[in-house]
Every structure is written in C-alpha cells, then in structure tokens.
C-alpha atoms as a PDB file:
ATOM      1  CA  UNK A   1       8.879  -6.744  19.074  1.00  0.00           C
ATOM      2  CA  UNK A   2      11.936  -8.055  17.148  1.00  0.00           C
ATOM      3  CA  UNK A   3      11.189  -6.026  14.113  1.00  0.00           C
ATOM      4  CA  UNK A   4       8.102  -4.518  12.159  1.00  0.00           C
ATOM      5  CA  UNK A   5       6.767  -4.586   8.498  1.00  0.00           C
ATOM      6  CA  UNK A   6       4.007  -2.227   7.386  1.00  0.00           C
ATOM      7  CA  UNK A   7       2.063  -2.510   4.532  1.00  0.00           C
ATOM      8  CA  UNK A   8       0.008   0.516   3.064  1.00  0.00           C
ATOM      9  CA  UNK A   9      -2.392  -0.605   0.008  1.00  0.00           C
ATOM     10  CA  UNK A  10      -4.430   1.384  -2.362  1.00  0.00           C
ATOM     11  CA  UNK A  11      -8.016   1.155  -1.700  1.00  0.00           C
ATOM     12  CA  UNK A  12      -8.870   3.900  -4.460  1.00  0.00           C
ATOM     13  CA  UNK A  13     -11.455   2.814  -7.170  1.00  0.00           C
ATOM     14  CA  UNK A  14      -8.821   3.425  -9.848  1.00  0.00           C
ATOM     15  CA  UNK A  15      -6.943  -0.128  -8.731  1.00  0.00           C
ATOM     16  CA  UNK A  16     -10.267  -1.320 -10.758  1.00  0.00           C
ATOM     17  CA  UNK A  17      -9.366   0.889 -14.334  1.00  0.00           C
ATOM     18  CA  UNK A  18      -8.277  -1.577 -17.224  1.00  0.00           C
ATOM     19  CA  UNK A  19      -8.701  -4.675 -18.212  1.00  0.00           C
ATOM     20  CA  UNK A  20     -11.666  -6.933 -16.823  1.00  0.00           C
ATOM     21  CA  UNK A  21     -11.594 -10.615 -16.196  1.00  0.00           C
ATOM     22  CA  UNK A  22     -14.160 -12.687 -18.598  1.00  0.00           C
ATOM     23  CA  UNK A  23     -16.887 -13.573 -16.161  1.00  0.00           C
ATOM     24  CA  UNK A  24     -17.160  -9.223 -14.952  1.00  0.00           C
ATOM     25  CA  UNK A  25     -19.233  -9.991 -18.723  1.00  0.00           C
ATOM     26  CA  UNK A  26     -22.574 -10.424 -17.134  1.00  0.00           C
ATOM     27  CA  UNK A  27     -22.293  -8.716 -14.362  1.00  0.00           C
ATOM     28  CA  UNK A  28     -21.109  -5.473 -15.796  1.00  0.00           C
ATOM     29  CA  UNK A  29     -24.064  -5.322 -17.957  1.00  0.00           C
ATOM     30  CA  UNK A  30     -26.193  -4.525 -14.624  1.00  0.00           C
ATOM     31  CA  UNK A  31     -23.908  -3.006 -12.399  1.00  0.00           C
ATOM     32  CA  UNK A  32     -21.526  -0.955 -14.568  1.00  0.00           C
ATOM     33  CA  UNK A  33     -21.847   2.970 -13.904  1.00  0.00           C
ATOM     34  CA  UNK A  34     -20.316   5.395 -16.453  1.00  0.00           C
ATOM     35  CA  UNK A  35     -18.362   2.341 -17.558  1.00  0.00           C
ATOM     36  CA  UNK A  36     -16.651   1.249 -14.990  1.00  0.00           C
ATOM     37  CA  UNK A  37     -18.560  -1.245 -12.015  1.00  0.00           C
ATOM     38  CA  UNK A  38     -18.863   0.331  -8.711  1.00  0.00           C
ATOM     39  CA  UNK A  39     -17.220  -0.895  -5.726  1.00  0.00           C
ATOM     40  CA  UNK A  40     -20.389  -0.270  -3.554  1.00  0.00           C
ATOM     41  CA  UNK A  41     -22.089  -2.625  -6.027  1.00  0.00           C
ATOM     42  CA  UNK A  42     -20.101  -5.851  -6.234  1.00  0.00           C
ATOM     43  CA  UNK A  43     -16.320  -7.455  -4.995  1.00  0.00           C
ATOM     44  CA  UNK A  44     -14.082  -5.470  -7.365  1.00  0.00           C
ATOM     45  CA  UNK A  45     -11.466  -8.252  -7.135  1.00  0.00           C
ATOM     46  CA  UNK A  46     -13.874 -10.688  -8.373  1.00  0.00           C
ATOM     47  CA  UNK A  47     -14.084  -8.768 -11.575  1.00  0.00           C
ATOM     48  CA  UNK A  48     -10.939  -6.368 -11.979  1.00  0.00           C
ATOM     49  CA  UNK A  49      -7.376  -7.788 -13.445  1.00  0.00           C
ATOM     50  CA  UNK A  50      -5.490  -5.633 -12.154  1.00  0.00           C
ATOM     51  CA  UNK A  51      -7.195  -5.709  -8.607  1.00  0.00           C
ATOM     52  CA  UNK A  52      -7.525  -9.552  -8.610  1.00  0.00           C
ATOM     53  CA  UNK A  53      -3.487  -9.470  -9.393  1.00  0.00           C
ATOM     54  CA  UNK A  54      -2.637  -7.474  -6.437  1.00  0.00           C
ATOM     55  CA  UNK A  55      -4.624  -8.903  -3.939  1.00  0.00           C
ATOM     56  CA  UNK A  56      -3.244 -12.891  -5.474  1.00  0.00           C
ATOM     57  CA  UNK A  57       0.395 -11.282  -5.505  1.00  0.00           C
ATOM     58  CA  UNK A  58      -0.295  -9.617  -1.877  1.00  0.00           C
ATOM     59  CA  UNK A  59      -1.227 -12.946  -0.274  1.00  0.00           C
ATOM     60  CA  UNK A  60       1.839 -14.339  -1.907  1.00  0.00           C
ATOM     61  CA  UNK A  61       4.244 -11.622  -0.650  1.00  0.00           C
ATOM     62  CA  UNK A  62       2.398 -12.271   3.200  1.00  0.00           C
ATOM     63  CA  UNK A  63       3.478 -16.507   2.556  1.00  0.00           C
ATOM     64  CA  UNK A  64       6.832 -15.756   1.906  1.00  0.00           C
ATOM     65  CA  UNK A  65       6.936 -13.106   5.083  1.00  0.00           C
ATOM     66  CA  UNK A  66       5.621 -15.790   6.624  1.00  0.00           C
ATOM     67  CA  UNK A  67       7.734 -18.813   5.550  1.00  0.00           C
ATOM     68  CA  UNK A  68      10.416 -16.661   6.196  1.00  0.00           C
ATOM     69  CA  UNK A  69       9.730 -14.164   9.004  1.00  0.00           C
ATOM     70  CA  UNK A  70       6.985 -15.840  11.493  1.00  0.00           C
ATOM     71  CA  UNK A  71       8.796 -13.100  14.690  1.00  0.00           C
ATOM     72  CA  UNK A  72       8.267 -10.212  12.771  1.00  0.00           C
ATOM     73  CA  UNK A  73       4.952  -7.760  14.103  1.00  0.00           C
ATOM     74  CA  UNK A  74       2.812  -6.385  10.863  1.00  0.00           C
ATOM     75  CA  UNK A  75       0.747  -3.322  10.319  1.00  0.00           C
ATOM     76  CA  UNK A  76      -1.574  -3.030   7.410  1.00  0.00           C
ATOM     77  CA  UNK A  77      -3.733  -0.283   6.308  1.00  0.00           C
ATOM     78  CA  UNK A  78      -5.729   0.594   2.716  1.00  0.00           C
ATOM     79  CA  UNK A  79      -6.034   4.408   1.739  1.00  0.00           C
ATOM     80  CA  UNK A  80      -7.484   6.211  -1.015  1.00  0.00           C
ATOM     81  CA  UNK A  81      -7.894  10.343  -0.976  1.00  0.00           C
ATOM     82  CA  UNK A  82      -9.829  12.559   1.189  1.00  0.00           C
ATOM     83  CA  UNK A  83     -13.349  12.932   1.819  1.00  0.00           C
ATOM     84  CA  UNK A  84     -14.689  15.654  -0.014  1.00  0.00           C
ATOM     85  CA  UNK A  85     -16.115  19.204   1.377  1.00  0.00           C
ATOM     86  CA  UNK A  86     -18.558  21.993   0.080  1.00  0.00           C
ATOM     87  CA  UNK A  87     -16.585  25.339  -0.022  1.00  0.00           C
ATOM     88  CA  UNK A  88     -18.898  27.815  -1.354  1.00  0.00           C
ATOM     89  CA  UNK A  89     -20.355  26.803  -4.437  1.00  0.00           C
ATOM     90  CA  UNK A  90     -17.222  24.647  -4.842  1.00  0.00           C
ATOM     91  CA  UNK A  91     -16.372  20.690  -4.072  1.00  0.00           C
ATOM     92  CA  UNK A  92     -12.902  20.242  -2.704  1.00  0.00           C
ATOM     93  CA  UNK A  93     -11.355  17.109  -1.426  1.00  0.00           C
ATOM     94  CA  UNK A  94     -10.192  18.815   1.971  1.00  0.00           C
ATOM     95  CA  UNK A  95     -12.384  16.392   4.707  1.00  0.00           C
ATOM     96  CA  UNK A  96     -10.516  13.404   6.665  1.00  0.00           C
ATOM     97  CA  UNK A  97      -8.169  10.766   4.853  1.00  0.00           C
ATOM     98  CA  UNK A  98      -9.636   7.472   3.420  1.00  0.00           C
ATOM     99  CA  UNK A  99      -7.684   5.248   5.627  1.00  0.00           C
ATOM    100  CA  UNK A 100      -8.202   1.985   7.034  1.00  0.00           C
ATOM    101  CA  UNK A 101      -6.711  -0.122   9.396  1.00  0.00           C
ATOM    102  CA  UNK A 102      -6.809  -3.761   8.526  1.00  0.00           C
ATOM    103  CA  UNK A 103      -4.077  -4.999  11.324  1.00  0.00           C
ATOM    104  CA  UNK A 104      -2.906  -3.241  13.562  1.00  0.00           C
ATOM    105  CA  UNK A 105       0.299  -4.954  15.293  1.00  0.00           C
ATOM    106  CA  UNK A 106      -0.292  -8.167  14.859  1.00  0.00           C
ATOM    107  CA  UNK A 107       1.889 -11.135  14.594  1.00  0.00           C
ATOM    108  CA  UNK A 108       2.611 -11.707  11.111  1.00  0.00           C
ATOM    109  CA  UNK A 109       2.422 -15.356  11.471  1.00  0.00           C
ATOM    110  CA  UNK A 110      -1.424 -14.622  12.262  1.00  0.00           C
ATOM    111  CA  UNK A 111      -2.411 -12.008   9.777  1.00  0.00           C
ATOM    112  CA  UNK A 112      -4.923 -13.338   7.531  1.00  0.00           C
ATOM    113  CA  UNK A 113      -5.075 -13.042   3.984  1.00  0.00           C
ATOM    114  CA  UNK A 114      -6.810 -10.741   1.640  1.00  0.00           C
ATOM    115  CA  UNK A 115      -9.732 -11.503  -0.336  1.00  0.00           C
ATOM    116  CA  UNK A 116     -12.380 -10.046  -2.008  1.00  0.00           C
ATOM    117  CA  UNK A 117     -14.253  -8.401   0.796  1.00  0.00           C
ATOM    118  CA  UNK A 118     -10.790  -6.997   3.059  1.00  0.00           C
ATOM    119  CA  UNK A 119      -9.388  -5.271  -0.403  1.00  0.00           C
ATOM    120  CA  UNK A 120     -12.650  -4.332  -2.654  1.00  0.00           C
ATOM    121  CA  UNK A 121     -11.166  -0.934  -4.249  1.00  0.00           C
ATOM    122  CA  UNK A 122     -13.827   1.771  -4.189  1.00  0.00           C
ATOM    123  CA  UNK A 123     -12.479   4.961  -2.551  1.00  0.00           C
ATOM    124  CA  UNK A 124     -12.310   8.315  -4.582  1.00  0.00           C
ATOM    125  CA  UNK A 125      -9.020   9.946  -4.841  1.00  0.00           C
ATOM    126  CA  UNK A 126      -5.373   8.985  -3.937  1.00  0.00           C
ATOM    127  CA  UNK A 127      -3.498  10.615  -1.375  1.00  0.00           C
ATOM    128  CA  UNK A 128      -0.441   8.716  -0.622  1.00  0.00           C
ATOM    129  CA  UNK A 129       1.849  11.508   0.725  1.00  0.00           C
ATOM    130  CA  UNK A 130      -0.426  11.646   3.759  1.00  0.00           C
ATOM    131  CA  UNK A 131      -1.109   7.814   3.986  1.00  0.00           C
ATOM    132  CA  UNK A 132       2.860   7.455   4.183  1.00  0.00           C
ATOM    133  CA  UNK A 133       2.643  10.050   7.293  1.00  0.00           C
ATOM    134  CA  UNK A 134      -0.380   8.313   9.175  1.00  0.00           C
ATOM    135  CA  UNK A 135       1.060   5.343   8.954  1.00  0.00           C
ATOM    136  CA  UNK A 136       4.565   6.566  10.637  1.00  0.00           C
ATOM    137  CA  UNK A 137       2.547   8.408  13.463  1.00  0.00           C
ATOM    138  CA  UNK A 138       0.654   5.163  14.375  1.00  0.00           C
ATOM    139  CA  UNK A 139       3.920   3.162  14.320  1.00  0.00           C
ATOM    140  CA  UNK A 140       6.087   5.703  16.151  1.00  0.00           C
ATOM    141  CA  UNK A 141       3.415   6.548  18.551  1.00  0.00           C
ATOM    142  CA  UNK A 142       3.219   2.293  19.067  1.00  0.00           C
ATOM    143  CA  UNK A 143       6.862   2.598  19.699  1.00  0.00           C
ATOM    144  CA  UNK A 144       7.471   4.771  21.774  1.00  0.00           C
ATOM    145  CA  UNK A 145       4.924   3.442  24.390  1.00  0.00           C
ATOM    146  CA  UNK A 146       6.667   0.323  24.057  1.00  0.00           C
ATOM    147  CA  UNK A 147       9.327  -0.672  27.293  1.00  0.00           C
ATOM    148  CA  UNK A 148      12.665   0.077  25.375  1.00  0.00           C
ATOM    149  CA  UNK A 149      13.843  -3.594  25.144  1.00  0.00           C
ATOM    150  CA  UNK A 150      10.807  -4.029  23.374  1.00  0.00           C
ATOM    151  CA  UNK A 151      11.088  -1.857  20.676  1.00  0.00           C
ATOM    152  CA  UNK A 152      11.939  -2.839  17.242  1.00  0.00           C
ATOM    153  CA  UNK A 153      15.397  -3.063  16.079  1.00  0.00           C
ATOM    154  CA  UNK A 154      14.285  -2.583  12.273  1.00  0.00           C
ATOM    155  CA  UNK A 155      11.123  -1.224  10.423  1.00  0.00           C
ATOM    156  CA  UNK A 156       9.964  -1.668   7.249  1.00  0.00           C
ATOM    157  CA  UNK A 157       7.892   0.027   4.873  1.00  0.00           C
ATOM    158  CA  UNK A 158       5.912  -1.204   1.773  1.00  0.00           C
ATOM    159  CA  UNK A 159       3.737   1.048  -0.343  1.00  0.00           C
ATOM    160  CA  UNK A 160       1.468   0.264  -3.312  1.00  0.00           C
ATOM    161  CA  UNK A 161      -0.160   2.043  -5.410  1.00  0.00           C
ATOM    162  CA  UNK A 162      -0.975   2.373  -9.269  1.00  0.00           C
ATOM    163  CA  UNK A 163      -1.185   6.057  -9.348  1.00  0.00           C
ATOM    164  CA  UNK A 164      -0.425   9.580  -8.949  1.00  0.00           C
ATOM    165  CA  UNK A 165      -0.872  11.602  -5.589  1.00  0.00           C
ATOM    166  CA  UNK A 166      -3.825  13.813  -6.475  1.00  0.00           C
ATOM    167  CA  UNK A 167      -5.347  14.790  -2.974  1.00  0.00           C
ATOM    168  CA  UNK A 168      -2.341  14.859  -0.437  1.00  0.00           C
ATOM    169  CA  UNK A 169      -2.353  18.275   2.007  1.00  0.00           C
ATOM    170  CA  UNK A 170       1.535  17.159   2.260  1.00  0.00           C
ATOM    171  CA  UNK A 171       3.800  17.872  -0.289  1.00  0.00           C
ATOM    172  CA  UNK A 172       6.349  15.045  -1.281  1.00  0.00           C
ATOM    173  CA  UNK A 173       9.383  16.796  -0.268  1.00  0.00           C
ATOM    174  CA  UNK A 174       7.578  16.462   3.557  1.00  0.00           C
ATOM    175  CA  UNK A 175       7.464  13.008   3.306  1.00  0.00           C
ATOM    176  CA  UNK A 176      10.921  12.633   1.476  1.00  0.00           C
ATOM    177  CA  UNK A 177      11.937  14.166   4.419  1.00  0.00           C
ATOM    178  CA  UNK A 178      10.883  12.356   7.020  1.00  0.00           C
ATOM    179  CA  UNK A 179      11.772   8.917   5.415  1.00  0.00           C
ATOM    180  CA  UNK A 180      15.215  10.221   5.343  1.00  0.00           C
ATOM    181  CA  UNK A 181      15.141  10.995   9.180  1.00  0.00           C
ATOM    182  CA  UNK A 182      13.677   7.704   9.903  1.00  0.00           C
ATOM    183  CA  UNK A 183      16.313   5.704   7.584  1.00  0.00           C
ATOM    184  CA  UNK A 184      18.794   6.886   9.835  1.00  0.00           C
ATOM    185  CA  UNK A 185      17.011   5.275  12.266  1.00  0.00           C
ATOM    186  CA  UNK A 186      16.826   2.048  11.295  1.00  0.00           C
ATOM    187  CA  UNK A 187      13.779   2.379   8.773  1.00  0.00           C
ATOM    188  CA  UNK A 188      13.290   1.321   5.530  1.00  0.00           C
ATOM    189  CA  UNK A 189      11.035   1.783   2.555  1.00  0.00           C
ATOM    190  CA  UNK A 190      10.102  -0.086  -0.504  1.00  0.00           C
ATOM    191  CA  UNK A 191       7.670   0.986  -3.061  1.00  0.00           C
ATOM    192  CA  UNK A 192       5.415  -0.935  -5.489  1.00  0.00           C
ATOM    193  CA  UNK A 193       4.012   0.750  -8.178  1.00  0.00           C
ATOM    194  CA  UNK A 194       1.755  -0.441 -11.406  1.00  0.00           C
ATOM    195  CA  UNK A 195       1.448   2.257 -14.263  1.00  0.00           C
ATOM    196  CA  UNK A 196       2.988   5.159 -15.443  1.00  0.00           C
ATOM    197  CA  UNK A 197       1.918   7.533 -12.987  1.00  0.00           C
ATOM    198  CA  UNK A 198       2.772   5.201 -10.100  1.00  0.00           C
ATOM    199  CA  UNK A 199       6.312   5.172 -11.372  1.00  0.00           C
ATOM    200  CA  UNK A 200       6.396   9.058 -11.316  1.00  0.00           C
ATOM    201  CA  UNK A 201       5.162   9.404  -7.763  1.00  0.00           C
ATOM    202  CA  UNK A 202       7.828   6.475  -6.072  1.00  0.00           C
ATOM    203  CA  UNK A 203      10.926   7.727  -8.514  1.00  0.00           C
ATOM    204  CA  UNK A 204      10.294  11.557  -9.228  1.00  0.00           C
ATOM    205  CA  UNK A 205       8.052  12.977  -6.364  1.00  0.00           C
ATOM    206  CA  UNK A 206       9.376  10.365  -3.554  1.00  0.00           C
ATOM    207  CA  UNK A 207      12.540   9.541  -5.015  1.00  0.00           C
ATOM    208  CA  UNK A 208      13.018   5.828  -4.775  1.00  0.00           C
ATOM    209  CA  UNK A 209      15.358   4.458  -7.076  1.00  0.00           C
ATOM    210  CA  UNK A 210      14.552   1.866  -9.604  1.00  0.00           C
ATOM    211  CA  UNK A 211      16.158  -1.435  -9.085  1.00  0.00           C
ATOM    212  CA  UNK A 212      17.069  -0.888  -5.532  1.00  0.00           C
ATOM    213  CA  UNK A 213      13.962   0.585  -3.607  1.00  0.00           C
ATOM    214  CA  UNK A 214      11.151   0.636  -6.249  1.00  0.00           C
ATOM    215  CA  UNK A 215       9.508  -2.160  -7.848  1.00  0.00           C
ATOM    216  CA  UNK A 216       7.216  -1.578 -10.774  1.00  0.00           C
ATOM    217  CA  UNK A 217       4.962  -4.443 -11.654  1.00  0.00           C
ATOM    218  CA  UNK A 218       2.813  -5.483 -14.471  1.00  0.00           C
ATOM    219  CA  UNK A 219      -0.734  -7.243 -13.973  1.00  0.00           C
ATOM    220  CA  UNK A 220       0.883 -10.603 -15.972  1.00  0.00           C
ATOM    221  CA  UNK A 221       3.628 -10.451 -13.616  1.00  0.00           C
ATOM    222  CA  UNK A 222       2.512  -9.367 -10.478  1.00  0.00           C
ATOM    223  CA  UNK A 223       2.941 -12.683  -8.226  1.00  0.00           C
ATOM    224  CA  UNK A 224       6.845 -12.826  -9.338  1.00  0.00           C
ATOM    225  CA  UNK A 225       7.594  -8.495  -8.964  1.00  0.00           C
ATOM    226  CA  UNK A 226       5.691  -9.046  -5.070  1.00  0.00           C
ATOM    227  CA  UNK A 227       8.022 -12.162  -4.259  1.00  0.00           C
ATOM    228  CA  UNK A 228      11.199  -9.644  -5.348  1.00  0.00           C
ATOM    229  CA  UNK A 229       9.842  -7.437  -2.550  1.00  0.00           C
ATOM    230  CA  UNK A 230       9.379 -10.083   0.135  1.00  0.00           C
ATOM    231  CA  UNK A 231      13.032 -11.144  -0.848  1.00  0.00           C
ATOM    232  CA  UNK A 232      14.143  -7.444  -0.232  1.00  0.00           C
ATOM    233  CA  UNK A 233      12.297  -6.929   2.597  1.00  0.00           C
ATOM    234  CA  UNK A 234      13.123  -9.987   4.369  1.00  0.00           C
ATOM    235  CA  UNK A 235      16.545  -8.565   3.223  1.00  0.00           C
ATOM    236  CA  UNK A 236      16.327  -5.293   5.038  1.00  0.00           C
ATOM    237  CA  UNK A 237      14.861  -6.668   8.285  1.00  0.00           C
ATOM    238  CA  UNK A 238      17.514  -8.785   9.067  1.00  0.00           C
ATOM    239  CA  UNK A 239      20.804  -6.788   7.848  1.00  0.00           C
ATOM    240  CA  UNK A 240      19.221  -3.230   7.847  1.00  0.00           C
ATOM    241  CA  UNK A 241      19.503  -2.361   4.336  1.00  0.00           C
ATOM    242  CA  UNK A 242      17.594  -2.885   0.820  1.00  0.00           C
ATOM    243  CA  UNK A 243      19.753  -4.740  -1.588  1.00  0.00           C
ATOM    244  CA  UNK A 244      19.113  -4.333  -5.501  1.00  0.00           C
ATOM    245  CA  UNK A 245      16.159  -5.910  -6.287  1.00  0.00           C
END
C-alpha cells in the first residue's frame, strides 16, 4: 500500500434541504412529507441541488484521484447520526452510528462512482465527531495488520458535510486531538463543508483553517471547490503536507 485516501460523506437527510431541481415538480407533489421528499421514497440525488452537486463534484474529485493517483488504496464510508433509543418516556439519539462502508481498501483506480442509489441522503442526525473516529479505527486497525513494508507511507483524510455535529458522544476537542497525533504521523486531513454551520464545525469546533485545510463550497460551484481538493490532496500524498488551497 503506497499510500491511502479516505473519504467520509454525509448520508444525513439534511444534504437534501434547499433548493430542488425542476423535474422534483411532479414528483414532490406525491412523495413530499412535511415538505421535504423522503429518502425512503425516491433517489434524493435525482431531485435535490445540493445532493445532485455533491455526488457530480464527488465523481469528479474520484477522476482526478484517478488521472492522477491510480497506486493510491481508497476507503469510503457515508454517515449520518445515531440511531435513536427510548429512555423513559424520552427519545434520545444514543443507539449505534449511521455508518456505512461503501469501499473498503480498494484500489482507487477501481472504485466506482457514485450515483443515485450508492449516495441517496436519508439518515437522521449528523454525527461527524464520531464518523471521523470510526473511520481512523478501521484504517489503523487495517494498518497495523499490514507486513510493515506494506504499510502506507501517507494517509489522507477528506470529510464532507453541510452541517453541524448534533449527535456525536465525542466531543471535538477528542477528535482535534487525535488528528493532531496522527499528523505527526504522516496523516492528513481536509475538510469540505457547504453552509454556515458546516463552516463552524471544520473551522471553530475542528479547527481547520480556511484556505489551507478547509474548503467551503457552494452548490453553483461545487465541481470546481472538489477539483481544489483533489489538487491538495494529490498534494499531500506525495510531499506530506496540504498546501494553500
């Protein structure tokens, strides 16, 4: 394994909040639920903007890995919050963490891309703190097992979401924490964020820096802000470190 990218998405049902594409028309008149379309119900990319521009901008961030990077190993997995657990005459999210492994040490070259039914947005919640963490015990529990010459000399992080942490057990300063650890390690992270609430949770709570770690990204613009990321991955794999973006 010459190096390793993972790839955490946001599989939480706010990803389909905003602004909906013109032909969601019909099909919201039927399907739509306190006004907004359920997941369950119908391919949330097929009728959200914003989802439709992350999954377009995600493929196009994998091509340019790709183009670019066909020795690297990928891991990819889609979280949301925690399941949710009568306490009393209380609901609490408390129960096991939304999280989904789409590829799990694969060669990049052979990863397939998303579309409407691998990234269909429905889960409650958003728990990112503690999709950060399951995602570094599944890669350094793959790495240790490895033979030592296996193991890979650089590891790289990406992180999307488009909101704020709201079901976590870990606080931020946890995860802060152990990102810090593993940068000295040859680890690096890179956060994507859409929204206002998204841009609090990668610069205030895990305390990426705009312009060198954290990307923000509009739905308009989402293709060009996920091909800045490739180039500062790509960047980070091969020389160790994230350049400005």
């Amino acid at each position: 394994m010459d190096s390793l990218l993972i790839a955490l998405l946001d599989d939480s049902d706010s990803m389909n909040d905003g602004e909906w594409l013109p032909e969601a028309a019909e099909w919201r008149k039927v399907n739509t639920t306190y006004g907004r379309p359920p997941g369950e119900l119908g391919k949330a990319a097929n009728y959200s903007k914003k989802t439709r521009a992350t999954l377009e901008a995600f493929n196009h961030f994998l091509q340019v890995m790709k183009y670019r990077r066909d020795t690297c190993d990928f891991y990819m997995a889609q979280f949301a919050g925690r399941t949710s657990e009568q306490r009393g005459s209380q609901i609490r999210h408390t129960g096991p963490l939304i999280y989904r492994v789409t590829h799990n040490f694969v060669n990049l070259f052979e990863s397939q891309p998303l579309t409407a039914d691998t990234y269909n947005p429905h889960g409650q919640g958003t728990a990112v703190y503690d999709a950060i963490m399951q995602a570094i015990e599944h890669a350094t529990d793959k790495i240790a097992n490895l033979p030592v010459e296996e193991r890979p000399t650089q590891v790289t992080m990406v992180i999307q979401t488009d909101g704020a942490d709201n079901q976590s057990m870990l606080r931020p300063y946890k995860v802060v924490g152990m990102m810090n650890e593993l940068r000295q390690r040859r680890w690096n992270f890179v956060f994507l964020g859409t929204g206002a609430q998204a841009a609090c949770t990668g610069r205030d709570d895990l305390e990426f820096t705009p312009g060198v770690d954290l990307i923000m990204y509009e739905v308009d613009d989402a293709s060009g802000q996920f091909e800045k990321a490739a180039e500062s991955v790509l960047e980070s794999l091969i020389t160790g470190t994230i350049g400005g973006i």
